[in-house]
N, C-alpha and C. Protein backbone atom coordinates (compact mmCIF):
# COMPACT_ATOMS: atom_id res chain seq x y z
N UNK A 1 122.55 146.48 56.06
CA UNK A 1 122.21 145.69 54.89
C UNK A 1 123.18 144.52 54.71
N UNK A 2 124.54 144.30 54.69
CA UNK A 2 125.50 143.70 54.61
C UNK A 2 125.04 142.70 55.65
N UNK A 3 124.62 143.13 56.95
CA UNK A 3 124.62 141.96 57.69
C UNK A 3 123.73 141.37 57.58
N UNK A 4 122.52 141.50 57.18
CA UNK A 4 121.44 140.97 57.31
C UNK A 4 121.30 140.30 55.63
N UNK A 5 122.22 140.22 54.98
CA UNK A 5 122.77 139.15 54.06
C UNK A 5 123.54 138.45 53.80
N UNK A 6 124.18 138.80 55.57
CA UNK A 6 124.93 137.50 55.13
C UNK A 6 124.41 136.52 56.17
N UNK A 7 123.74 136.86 57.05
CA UNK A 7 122.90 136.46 57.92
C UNK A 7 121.56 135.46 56.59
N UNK A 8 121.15 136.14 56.31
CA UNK A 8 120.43 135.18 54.65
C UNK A 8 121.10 134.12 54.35
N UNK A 9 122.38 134.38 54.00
CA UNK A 9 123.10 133.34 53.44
C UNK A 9 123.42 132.15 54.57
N UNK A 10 123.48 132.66 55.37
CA UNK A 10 123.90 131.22 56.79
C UNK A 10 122.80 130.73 56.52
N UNK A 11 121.52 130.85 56.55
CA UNK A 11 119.65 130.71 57.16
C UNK A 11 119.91 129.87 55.93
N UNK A 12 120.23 130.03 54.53
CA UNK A 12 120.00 129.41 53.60
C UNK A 12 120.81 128.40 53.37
N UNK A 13 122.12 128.53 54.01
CA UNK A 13 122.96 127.40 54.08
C UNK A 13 122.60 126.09 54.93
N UNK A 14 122.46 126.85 56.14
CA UNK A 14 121.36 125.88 57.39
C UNK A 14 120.57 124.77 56.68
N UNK A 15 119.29 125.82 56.13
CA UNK A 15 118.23 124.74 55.45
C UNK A 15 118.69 123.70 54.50
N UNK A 16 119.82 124.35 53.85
CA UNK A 16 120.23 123.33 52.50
C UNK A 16 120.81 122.15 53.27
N UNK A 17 121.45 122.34 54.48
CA UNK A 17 122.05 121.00 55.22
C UNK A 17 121.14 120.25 55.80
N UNK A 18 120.17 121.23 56.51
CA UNK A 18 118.89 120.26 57.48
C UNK A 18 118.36 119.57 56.54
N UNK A 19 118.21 119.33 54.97
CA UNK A 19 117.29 119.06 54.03
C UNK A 19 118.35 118.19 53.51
N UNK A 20 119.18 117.99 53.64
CA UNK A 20 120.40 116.74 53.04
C UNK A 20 121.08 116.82 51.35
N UNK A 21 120.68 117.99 51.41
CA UNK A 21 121.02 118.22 49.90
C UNK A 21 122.58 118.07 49.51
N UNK A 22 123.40 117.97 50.71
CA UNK A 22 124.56 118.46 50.45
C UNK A 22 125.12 116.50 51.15
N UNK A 23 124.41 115.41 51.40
CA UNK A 23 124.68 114.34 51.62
C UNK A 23 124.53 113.16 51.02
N UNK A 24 126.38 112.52 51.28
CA UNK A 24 125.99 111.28 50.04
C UNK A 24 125.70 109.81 49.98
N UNK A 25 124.56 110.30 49.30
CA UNK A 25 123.41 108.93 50.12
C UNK A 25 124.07 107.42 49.81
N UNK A 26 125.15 107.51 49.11
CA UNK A 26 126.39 105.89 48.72
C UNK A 26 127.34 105.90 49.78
N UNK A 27 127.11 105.09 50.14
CA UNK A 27 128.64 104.71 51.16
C UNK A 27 129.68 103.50 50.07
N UNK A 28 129.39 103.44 48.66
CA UNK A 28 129.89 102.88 48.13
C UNK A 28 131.14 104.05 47.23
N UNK A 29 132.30 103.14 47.09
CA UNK A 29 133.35 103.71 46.22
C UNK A 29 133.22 102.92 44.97
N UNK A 30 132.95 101.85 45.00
CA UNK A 30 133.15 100.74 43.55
C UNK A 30 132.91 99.82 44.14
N UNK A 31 133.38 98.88 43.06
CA UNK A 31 133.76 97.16 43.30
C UNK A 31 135.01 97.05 42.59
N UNK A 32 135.29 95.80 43.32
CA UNK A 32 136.13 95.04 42.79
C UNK A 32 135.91 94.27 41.68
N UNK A 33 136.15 94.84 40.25
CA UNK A 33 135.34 93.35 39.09
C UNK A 33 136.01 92.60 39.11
N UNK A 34 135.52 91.16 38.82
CA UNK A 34 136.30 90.17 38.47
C UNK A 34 134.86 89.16 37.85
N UNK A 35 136.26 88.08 37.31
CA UNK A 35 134.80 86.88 36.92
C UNK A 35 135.00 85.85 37.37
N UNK A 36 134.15 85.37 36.89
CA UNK A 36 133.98 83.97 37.36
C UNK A 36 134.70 82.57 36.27
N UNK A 37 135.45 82.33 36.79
CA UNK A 37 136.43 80.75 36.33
C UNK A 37 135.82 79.66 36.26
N UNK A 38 135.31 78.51 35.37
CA UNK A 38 134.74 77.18 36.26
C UNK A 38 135.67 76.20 35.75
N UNK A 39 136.18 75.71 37.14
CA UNK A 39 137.64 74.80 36.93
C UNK A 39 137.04 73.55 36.70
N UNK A 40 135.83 73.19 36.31
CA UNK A 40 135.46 71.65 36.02
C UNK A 40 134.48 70.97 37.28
N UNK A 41 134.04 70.24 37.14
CA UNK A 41 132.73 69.56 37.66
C UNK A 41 133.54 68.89 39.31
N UNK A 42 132.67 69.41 40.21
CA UNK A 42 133.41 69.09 41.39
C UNK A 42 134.34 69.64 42.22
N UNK A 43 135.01 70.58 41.37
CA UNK A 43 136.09 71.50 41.74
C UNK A 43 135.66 72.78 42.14
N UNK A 44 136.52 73.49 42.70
CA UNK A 44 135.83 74.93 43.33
C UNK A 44 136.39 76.22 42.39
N UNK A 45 135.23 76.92 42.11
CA UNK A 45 135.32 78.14 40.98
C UNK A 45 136.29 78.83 41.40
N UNK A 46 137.07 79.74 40.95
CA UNK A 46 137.91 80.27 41.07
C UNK A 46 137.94 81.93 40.26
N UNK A 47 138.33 82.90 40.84
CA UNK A 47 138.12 84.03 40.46
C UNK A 47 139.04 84.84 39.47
N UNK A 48 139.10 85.78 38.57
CA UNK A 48 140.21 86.63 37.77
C UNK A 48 139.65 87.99 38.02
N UNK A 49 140.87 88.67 38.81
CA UNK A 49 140.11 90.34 38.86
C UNK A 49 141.01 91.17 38.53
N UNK A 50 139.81 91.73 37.80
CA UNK A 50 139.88 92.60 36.64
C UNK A 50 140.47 94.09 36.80
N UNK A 51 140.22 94.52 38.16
CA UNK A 51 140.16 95.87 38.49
C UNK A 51 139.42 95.97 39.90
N UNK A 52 140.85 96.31 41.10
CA UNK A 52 140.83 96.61 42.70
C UNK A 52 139.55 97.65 43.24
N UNK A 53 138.75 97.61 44.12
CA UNK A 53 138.54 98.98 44.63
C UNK A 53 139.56 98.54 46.05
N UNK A 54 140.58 99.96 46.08
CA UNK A 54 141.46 99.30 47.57
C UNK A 54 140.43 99.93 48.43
N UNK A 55 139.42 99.93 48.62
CA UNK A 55 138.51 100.43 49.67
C UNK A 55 137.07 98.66 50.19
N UNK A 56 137.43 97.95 49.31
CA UNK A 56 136.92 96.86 49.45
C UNK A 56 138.21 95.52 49.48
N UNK A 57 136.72 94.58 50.70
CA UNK A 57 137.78 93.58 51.24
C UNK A 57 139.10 94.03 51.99
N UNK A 58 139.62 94.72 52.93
CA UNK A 58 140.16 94.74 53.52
C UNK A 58 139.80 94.55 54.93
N UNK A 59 140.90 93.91 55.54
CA UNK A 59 141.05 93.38 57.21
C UNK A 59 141.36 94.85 57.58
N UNK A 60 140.35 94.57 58.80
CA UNK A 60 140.36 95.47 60.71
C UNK A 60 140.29 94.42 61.83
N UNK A 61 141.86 94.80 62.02
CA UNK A 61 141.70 94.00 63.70
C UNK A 61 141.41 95.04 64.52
N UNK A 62 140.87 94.88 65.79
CA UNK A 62 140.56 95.68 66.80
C UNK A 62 140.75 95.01 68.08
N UNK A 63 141.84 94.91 68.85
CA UNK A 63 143.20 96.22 68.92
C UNK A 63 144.14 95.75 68.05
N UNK A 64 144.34 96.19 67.27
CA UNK A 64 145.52 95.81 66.48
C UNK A 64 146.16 94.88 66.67
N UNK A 65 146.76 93.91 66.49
CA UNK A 65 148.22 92.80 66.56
C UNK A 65 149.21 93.48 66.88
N UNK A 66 149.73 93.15 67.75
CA UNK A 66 151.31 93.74 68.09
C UNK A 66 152.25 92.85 67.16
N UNK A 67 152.94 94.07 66.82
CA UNK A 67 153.90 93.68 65.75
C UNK A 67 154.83 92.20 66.40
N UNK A 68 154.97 92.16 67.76
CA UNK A 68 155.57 90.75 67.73
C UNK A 68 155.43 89.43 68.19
N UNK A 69 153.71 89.42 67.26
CA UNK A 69 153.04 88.19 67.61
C UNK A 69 153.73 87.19 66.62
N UNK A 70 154.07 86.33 67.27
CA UNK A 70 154.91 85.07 66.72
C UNK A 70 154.11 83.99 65.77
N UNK A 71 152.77 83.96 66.17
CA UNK A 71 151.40 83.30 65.31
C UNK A 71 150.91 84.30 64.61
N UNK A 72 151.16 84.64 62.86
CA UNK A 72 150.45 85.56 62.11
C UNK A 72 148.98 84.98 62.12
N UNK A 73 148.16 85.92 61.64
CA UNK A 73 146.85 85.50 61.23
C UNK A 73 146.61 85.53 60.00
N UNK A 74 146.41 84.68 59.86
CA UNK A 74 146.00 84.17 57.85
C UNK A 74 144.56 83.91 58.33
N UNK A 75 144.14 85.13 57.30
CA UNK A 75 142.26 85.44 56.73
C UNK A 75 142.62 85.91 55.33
N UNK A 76 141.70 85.57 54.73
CA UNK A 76 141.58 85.90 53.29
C UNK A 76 139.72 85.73 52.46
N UNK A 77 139.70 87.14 52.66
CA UNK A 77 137.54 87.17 52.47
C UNK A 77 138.16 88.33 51.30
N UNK A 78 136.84 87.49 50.02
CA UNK A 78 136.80 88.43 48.84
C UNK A 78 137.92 88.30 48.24
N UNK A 79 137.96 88.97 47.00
CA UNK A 79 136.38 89.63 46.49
C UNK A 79 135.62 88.22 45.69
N UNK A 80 134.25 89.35 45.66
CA UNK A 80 132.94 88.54 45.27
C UNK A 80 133.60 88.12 43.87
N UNK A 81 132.99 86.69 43.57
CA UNK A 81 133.39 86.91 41.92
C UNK A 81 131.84 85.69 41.54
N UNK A 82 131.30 86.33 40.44
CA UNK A 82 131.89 87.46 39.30
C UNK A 82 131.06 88.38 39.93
N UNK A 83 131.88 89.69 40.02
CA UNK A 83 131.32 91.13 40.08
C UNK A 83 131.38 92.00 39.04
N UNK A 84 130.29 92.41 38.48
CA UNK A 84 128.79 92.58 38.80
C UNK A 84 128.51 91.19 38.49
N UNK A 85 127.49 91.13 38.99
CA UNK A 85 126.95 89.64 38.71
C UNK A 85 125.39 89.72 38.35
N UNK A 86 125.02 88.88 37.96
CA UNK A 86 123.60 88.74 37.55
C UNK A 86 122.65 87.40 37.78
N UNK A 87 123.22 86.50 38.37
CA UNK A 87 122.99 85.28 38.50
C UNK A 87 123.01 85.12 40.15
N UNK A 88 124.09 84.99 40.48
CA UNK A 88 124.62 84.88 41.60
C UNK A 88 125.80 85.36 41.98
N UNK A 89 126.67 84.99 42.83
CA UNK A 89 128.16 84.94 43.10
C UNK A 89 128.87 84.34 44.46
N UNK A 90 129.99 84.20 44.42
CA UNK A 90 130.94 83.28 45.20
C UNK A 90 131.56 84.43 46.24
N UNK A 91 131.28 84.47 47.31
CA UNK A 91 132.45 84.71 48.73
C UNK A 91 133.08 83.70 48.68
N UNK A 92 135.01 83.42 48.66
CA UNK A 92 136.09 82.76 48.75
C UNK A 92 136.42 83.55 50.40
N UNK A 93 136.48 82.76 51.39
CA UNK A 93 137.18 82.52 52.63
C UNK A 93 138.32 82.01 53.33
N UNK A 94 139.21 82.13 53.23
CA UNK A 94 140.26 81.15 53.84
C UNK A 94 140.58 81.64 55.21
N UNK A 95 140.05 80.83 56.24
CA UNK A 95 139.77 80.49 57.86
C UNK A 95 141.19 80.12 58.44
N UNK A 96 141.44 80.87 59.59
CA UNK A 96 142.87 80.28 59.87
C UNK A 96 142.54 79.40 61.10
N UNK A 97 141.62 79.19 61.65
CA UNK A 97 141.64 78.16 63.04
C UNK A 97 139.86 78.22 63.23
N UNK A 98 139.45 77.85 64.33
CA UNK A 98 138.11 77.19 64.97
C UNK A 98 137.71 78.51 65.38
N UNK A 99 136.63 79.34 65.05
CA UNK A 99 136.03 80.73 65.23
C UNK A 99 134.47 80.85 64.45
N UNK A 100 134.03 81.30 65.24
CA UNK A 100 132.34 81.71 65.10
C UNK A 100 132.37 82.91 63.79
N UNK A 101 131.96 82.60 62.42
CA UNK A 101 132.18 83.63 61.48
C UNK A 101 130.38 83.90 61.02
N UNK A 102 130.66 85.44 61.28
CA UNK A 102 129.57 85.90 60.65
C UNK A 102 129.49 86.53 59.36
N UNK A 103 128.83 86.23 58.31
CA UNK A 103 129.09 86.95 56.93
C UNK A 103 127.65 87.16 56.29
N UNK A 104 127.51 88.64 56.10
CA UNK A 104 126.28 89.00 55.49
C UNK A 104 126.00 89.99 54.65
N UNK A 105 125.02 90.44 53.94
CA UNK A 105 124.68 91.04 53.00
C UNK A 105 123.60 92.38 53.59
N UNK A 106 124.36 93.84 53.35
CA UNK A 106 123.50 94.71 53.67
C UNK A 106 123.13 95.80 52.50
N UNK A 107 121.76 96.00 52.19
CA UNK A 107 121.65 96.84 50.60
C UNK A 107 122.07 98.32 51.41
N UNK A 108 121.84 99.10 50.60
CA UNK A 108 121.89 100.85 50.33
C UNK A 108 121.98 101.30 51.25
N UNK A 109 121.13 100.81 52.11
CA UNK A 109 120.03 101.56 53.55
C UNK A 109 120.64 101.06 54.51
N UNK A 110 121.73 100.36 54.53
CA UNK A 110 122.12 99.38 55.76
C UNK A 110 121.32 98.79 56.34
N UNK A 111 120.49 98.16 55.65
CA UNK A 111 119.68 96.98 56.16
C UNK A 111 120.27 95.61 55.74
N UNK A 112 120.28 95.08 56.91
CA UNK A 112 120.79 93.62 56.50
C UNK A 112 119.54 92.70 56.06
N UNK A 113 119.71 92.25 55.01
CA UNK A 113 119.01 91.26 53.85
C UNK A 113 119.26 89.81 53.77
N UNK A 114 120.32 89.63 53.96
CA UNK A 114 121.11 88.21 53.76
C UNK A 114 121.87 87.80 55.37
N UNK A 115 121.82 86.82 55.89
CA UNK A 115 122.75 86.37 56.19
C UNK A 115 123.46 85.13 55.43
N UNK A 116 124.14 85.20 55.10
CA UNK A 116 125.24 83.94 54.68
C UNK A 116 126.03 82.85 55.10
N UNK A 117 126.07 83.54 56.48
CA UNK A 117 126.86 82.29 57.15
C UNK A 117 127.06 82.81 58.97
N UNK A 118 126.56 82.18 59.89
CA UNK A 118 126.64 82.42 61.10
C UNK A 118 126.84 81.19 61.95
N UNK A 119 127.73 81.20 61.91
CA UNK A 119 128.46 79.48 62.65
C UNK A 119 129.89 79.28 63.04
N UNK A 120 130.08 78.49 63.87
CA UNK A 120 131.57 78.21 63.58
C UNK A 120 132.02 77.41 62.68
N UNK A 121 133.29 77.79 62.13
CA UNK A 121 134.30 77.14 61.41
C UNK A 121 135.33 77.12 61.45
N UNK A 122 135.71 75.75 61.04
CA UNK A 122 137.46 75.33 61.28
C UNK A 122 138.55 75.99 60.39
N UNK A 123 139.46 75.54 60.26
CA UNK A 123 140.37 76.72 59.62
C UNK A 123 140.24 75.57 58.21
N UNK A 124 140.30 76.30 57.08
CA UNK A 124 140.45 75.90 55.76
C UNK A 124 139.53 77.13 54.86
N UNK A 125 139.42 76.56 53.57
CA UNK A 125 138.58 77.35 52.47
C UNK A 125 137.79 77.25 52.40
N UNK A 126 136.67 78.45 52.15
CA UNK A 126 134.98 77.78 51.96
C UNK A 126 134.57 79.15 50.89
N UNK A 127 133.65 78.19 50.29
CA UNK A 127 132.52 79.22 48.95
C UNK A 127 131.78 79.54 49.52
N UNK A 128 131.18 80.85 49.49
CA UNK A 128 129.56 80.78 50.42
C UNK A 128 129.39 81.63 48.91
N UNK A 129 128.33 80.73 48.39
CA UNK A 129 127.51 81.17 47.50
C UNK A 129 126.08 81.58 47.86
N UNK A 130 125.98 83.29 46.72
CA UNK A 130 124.84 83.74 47.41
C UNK A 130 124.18 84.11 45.71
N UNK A 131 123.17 83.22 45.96
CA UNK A 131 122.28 83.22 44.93
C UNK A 131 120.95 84.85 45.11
N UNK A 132 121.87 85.96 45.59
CA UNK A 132 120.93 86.91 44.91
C UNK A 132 119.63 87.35 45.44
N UNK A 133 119.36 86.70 46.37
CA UNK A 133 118.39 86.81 47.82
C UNK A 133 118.72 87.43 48.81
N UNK A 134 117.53 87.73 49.64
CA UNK A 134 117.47 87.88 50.90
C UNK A 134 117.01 86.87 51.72
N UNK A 135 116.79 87.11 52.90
CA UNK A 135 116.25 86.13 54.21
C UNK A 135 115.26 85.52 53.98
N UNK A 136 114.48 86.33 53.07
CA UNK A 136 112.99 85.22 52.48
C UNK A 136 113.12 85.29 51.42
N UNK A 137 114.08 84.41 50.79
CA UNK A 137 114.70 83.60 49.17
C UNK A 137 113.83 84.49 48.27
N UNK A 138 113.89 85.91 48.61
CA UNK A 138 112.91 87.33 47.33
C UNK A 138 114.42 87.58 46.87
N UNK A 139 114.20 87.50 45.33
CA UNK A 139 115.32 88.14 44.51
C UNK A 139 115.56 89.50 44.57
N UNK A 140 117.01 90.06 44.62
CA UNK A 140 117.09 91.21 45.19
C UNK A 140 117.02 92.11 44.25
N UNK A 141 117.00 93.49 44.20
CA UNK A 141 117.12 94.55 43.48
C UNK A 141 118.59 94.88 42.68
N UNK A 142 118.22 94.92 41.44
CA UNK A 142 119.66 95.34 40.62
C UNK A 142 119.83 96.45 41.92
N UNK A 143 121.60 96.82 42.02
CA UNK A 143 122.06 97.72 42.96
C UNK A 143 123.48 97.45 43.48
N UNK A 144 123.61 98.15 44.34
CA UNK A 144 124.65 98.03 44.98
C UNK A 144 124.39 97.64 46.13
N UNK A 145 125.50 96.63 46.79
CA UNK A 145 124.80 95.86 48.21
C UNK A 145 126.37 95.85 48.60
N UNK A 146 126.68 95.75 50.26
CA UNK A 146 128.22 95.24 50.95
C UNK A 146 127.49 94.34 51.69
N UNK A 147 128.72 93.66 51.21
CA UNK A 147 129.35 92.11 52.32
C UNK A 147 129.95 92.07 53.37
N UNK A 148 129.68 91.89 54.45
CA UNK A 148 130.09 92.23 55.87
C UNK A 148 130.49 90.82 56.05
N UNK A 149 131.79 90.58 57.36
CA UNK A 149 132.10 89.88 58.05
C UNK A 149 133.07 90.26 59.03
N UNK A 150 132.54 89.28 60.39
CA UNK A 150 133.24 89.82 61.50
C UNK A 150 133.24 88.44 62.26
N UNK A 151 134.58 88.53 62.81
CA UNK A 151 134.99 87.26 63.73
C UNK A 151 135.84 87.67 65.12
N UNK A 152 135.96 87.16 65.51
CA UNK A 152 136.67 87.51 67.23
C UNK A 152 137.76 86.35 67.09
N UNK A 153 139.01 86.74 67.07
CA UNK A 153 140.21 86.22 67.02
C UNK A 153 140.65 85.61 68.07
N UNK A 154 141.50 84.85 69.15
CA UNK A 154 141.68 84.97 70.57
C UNK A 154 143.67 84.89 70.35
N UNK A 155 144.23 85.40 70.75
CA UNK A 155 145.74 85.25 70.56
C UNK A 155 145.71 85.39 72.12
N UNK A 156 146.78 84.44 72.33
CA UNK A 156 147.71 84.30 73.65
C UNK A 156 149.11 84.39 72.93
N UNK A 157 149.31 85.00 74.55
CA UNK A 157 150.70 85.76 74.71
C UNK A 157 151.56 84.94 74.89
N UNK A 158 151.44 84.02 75.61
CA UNK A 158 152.47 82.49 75.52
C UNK A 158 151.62 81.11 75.70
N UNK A 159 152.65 80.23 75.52
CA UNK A 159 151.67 78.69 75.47
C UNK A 159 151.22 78.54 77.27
N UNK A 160 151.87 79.76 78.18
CA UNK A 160 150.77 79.54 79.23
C UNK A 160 149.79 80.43 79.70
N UNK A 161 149.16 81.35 78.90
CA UNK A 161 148.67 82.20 78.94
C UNK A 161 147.29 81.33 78.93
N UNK A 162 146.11 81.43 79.66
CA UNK A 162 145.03 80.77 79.61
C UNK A 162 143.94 81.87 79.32
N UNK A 163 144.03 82.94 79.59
CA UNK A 163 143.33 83.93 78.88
C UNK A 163 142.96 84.12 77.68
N UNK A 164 144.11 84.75 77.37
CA UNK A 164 144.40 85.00 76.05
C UNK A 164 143.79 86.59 75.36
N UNK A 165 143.94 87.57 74.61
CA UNK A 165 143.37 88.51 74.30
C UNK A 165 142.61 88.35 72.88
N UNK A 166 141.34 89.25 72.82
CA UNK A 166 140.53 88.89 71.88
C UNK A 166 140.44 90.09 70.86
N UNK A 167 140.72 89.72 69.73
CA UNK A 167 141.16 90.77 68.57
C UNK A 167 139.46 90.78 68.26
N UNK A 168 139.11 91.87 67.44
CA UNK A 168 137.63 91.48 66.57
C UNK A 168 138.07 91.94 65.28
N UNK A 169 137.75 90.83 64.38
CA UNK A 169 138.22 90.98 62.74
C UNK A 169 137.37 91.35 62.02
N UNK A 170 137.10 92.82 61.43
CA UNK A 170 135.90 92.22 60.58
C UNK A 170 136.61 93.34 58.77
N UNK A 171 135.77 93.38 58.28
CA UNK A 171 135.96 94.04 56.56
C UNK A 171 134.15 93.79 55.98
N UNK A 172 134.90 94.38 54.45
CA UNK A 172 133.60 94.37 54.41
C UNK A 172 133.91 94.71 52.51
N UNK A 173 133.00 94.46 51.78
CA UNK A 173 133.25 94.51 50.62
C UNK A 173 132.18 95.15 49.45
N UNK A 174 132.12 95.64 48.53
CA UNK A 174 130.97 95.91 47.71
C UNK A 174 130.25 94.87 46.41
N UNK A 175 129.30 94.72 45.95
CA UNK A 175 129.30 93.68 45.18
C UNK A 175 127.83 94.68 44.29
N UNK A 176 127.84 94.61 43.20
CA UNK A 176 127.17 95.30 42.40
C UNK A 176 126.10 93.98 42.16
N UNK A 177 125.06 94.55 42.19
CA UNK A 177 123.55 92.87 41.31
C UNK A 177 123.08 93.98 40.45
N UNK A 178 123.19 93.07 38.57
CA UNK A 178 122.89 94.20 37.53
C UNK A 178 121.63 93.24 36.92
């Protein structure tokens, strides 16, 4: 009798997993809130945040930087502001050199919805404002959506290194549409 209940209890544990009851359908932790600043006509908005998720906007190099690379890499993506948003909102970028950047928008399901930006760019600051769409300008669903971006770095080892090794950068961020 004993065994053949606890033998029950596995069979019933089984099903409860094959059936996903026990899986969590958010790969989200939060956002980062913040709002939105408008520094005046012409000028570029600027963000105030309110409250971190340290699980959004953070850099992954892949292979890592060796600690005694003499050229740091200055990137700076996120956060969205204003989060939550209802209108729209601002990706802030700061580019450290000439690199092919991809930045996009994937809802719940990991479906990508948005792309935002797939091109190269030079090193400086850029807004990529995303008015709240997908790929066919359809307004999106109040929800939770992440911001993906990924770039391929190239660092050489000295000024005669013609190779050079290729880091891949990417992060990724949450942005709430209410």
């Amino acid at each position: 009798m004993k065994r053949t209940s606890s033998l029950i209890v596995v069979l019933v544990f089984l099903i409860l997993c094959s059936c996903d009851l026990f899986k969590d359908d958010s790969p989200y932790s939060g956002i980062t809130v913040t709002t939105l600043v408008e520094v005046g006509e012409g000028l570029d908005p600027d963000e105030i945040i309110i409250s971190e998720d340290e699980d959004d906007w953070n850099i992954k190099i892949e292979p890592p930087l060796p600690t005694s690379t003499s050229t740091p890499l200055i990137l700076h993506v996120g956060p969205a502001f204003p989060n939550p948003c209802t209108d729209s909102t601002y990706i802030a970028v700061d580019f450290p050199d000439k690199y092919l950047l991809n930045i996009y928008i994937k809802d719940k399901n990991g479906e990508k919805i948005r792309t935002l930006y797939y091109d190269t760019l030079t090193a400086g600051r850029y807004y990529f404002h995303w008015l709240l769409d997908d790929n066919n300008s359809n307004r999106v669903n109040n929800g939770m959506y992440r911001c993906y971006y990924t770039y391929n770095y190239k660092r050489y080892e000295s000024h005669f290194d013609t190779v050079g090794v290729i880091h891949k950068v990417s992060g990724y961020g949450d942005i709430k549409v209410e």
